[in-house]
Protein backbone atom coordinates (compact mmCIF):
# COMPACT_ATOMS: atom_id res chain seq x y z
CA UNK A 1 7.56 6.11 -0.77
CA UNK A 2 8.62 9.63 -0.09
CA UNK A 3 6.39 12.42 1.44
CA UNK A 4 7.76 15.80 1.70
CA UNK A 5 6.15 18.57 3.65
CA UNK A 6 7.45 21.43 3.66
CA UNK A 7 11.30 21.22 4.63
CA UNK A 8 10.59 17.72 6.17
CA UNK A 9 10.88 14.51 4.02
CA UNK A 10 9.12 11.16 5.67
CA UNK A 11 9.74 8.16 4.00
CA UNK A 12 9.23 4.07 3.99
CA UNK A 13 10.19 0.97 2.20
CA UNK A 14 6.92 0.01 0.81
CA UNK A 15 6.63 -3.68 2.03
CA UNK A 16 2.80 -4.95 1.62
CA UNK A 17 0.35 -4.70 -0.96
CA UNK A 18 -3.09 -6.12 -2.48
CA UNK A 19 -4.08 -6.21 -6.20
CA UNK A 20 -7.43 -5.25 -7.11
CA UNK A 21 -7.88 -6.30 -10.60
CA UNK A 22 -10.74 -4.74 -13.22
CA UNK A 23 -13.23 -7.88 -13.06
CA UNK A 24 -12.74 -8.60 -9.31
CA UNK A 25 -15.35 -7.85 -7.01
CA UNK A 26 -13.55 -6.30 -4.40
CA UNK A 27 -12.26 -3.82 -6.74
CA UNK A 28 -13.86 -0.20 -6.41
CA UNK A 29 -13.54 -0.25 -10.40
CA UNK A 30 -16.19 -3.26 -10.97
CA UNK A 31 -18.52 -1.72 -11.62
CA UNK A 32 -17.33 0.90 -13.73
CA UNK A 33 -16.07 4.51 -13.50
CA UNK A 34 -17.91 6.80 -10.92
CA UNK A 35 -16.67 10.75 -9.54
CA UNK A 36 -15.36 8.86 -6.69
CA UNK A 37 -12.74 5.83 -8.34
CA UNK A 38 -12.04 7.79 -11.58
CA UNK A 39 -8.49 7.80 -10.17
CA UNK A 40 -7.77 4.37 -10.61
CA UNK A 41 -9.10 4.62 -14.29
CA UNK A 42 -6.12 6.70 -14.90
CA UNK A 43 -2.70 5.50 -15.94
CA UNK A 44 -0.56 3.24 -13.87
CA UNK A 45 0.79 5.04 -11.10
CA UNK A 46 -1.47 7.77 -10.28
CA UNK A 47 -2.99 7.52 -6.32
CA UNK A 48 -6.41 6.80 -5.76
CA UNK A 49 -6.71 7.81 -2.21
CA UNK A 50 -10.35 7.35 -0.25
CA UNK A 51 -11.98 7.75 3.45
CA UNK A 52 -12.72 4.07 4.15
CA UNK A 53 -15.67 3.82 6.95
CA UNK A 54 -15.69 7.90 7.70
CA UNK A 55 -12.45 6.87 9.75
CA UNK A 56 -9.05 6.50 7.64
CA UNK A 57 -7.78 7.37 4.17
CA UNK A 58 -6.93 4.92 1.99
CA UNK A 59 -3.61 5.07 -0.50
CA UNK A 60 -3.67 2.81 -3.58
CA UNK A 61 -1.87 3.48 -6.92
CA UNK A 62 -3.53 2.57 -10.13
CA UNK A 63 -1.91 -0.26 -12.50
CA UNK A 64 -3.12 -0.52 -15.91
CA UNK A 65 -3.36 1.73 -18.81
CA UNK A 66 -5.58 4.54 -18.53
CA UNK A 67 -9.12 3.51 -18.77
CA UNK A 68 -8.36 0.10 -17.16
CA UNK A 69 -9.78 0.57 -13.40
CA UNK A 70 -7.81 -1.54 -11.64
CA UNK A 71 -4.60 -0.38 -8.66
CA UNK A 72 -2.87 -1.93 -5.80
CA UNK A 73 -3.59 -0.72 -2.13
CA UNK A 74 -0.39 0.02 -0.31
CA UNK A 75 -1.13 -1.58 3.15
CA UNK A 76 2.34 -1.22 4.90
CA UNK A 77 5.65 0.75 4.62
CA UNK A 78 8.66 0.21 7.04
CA UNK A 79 9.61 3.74 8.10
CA UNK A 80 12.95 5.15 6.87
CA UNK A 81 13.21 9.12 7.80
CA UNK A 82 11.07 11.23 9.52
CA UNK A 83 9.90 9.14 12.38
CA UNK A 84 9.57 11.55 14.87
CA UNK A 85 6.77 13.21 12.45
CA UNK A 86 5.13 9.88 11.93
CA UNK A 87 5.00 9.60 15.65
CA UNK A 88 3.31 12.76 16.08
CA UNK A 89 0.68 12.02 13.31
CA UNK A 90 0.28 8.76 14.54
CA UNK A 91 0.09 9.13 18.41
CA UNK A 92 2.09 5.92 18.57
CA UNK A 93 5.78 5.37 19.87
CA UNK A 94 6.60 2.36 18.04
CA UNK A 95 8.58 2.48 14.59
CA UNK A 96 6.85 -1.18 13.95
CA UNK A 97 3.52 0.40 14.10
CA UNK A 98 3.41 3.17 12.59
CA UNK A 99 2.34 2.29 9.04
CA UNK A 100 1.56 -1.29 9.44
CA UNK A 101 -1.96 -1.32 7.53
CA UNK A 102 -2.80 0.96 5.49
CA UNK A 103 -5.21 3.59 7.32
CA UNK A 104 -1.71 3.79 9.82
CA UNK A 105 0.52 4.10 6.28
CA UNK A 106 -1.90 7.15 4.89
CA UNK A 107 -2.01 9.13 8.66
CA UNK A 108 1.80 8.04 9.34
CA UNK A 109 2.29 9.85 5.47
CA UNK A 110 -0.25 12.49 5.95
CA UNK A 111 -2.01 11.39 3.14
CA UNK A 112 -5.39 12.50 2.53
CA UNK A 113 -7.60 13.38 -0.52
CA UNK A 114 -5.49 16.20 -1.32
CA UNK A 115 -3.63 13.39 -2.92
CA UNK A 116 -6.05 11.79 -5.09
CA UNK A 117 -5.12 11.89 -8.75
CA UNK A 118 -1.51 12.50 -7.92
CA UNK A 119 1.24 11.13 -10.24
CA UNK A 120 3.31 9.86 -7.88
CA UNK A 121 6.25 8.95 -10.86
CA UNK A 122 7.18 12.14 -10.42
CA UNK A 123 8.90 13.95 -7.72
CA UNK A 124 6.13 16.00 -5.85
CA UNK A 125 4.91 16.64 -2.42
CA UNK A 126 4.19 12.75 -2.48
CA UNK A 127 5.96 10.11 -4.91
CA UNK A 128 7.31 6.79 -5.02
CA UNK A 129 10.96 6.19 -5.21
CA UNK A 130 13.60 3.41 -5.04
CA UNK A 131 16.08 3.40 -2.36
CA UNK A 132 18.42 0.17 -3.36
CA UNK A 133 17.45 -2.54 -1.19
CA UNK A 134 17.18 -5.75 -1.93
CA UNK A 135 14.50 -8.19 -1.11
CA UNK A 136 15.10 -11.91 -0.57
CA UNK A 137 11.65 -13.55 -0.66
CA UNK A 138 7.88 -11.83 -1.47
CA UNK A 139 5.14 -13.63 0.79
CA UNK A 140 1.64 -14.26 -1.11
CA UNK A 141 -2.06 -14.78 0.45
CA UNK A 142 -5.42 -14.06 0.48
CA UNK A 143 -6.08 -10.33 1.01
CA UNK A 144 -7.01 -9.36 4.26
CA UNK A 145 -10.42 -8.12 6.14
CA UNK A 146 -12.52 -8.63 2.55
CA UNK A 147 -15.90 -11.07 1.84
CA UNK A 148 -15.74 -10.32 -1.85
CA UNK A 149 -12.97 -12.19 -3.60
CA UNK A 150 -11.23 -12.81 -0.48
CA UNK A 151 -10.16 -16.19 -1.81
CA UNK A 152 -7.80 -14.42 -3.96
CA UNK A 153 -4.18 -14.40 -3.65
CA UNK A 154 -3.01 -11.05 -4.34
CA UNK A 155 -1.69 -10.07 -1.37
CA UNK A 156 1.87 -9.72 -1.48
CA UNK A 157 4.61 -9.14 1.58
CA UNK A 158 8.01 -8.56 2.21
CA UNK A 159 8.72 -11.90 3.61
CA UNK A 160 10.23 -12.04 7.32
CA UNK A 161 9.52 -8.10 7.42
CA UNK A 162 8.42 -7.39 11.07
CA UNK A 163 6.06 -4.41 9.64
CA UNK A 164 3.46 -5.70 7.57
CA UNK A 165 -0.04 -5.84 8.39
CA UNK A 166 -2.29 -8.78 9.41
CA UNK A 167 -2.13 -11.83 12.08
CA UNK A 168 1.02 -13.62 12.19
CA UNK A 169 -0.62 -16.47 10.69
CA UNK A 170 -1.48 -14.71 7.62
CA UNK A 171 2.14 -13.80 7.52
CA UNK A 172 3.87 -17.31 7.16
CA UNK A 173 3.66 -20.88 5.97
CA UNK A 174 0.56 -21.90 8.58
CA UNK A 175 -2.42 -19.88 6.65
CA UNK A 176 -0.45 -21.33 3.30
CA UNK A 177 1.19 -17.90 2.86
CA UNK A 178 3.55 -18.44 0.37
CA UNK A 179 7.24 -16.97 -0.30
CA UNK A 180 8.68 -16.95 -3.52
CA UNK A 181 12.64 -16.26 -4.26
CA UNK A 182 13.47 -12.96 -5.75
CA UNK A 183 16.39 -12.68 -8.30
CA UNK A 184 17.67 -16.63 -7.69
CA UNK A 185 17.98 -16.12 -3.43
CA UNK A 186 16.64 -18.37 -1.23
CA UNK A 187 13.58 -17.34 1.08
């Protein structure tokens, strides 16, 4: 994920995610389109960016075709370039920290509603790129801090990646997190 401001470019290896699917309950999109989800009826890969609790922005990108309300909430990014800015925005000194979860990832990115709507396949002030690195194993489990659909395995992790979100236990094999092998490597 890339954010440019101005002359400054921030960016992160996106490395945690949930699903949200059309018919799930924890979806914003259950219950049909209103002013405030309309973004994730649009097509895949536009942002649908929120204030979750009064208190931090939210950053999901939709995934179906348009008219299909349904996106994936980007819930940690290892940081890349820019650091020192994400530090400032943050208040934090630690690299680990400073996107891991997502209302960290949208104030690390200075994300905001601004953003909504945004097609972030193209290059813009925010967009989503790919940077060549290869991933060995993608963790699975239940999504984290829901009581709708929370038995639902759609959350999905860089496995072994020191920056994703959540307990350590819903990181690895003890909370039945699972890992599978990506392109024929071994986890």
């Amino acid at each position: 994920m890339v954010r440019e401001i101005g002359r400054r470019v921030l960016s992160g290896r996106i490395v945690e995610t949930e699903a949200y699917l059309e018919t799930d309950p924890a979806c914003h999109a259950f219950r049909g389109m209103t002013q405030r989800n309309r973004s994730l009826f649009l097509e895949a890969g536009h942002a649908y960016v929120y204030l979750c609790y009064g208190t931090s922005y939210m950053l999901n990108v939709s995934s179906e075709a348009a008219g299909v309300g349904a996106g994936v909430l980007l819930r940690a990014l290892e940081p890349i370039s820019g650091i020192e800015r994400m530090q400032r925005a943050r208040g934090s000194g630690s690299p680990r920290d400073l996107a891991r979860g997502p209302g960290r990832l949208a104030e690390a990115m200075g994300v905001d509603l601004r953003h909504d709507g945004m097609d972030l396949c193209r290059r813009a002030s925010l967009w989503i790129g790919e940077d060549g690195a290869s991933v060995d194993a993608i963790g699975e489990s239940v999504r984290i801090g829901l009581t709708k659909g929370a038995e639902a395995r759609l959350r999905y992790f860089v496995a072994g990646s020191g920056h994703v979100s959540g307990s350590r236990s819903l990181n690895g094999p003890a909370c039945g997190a699972r890992a599978r092998t990506v392109a024929g490597r071994k986890p």
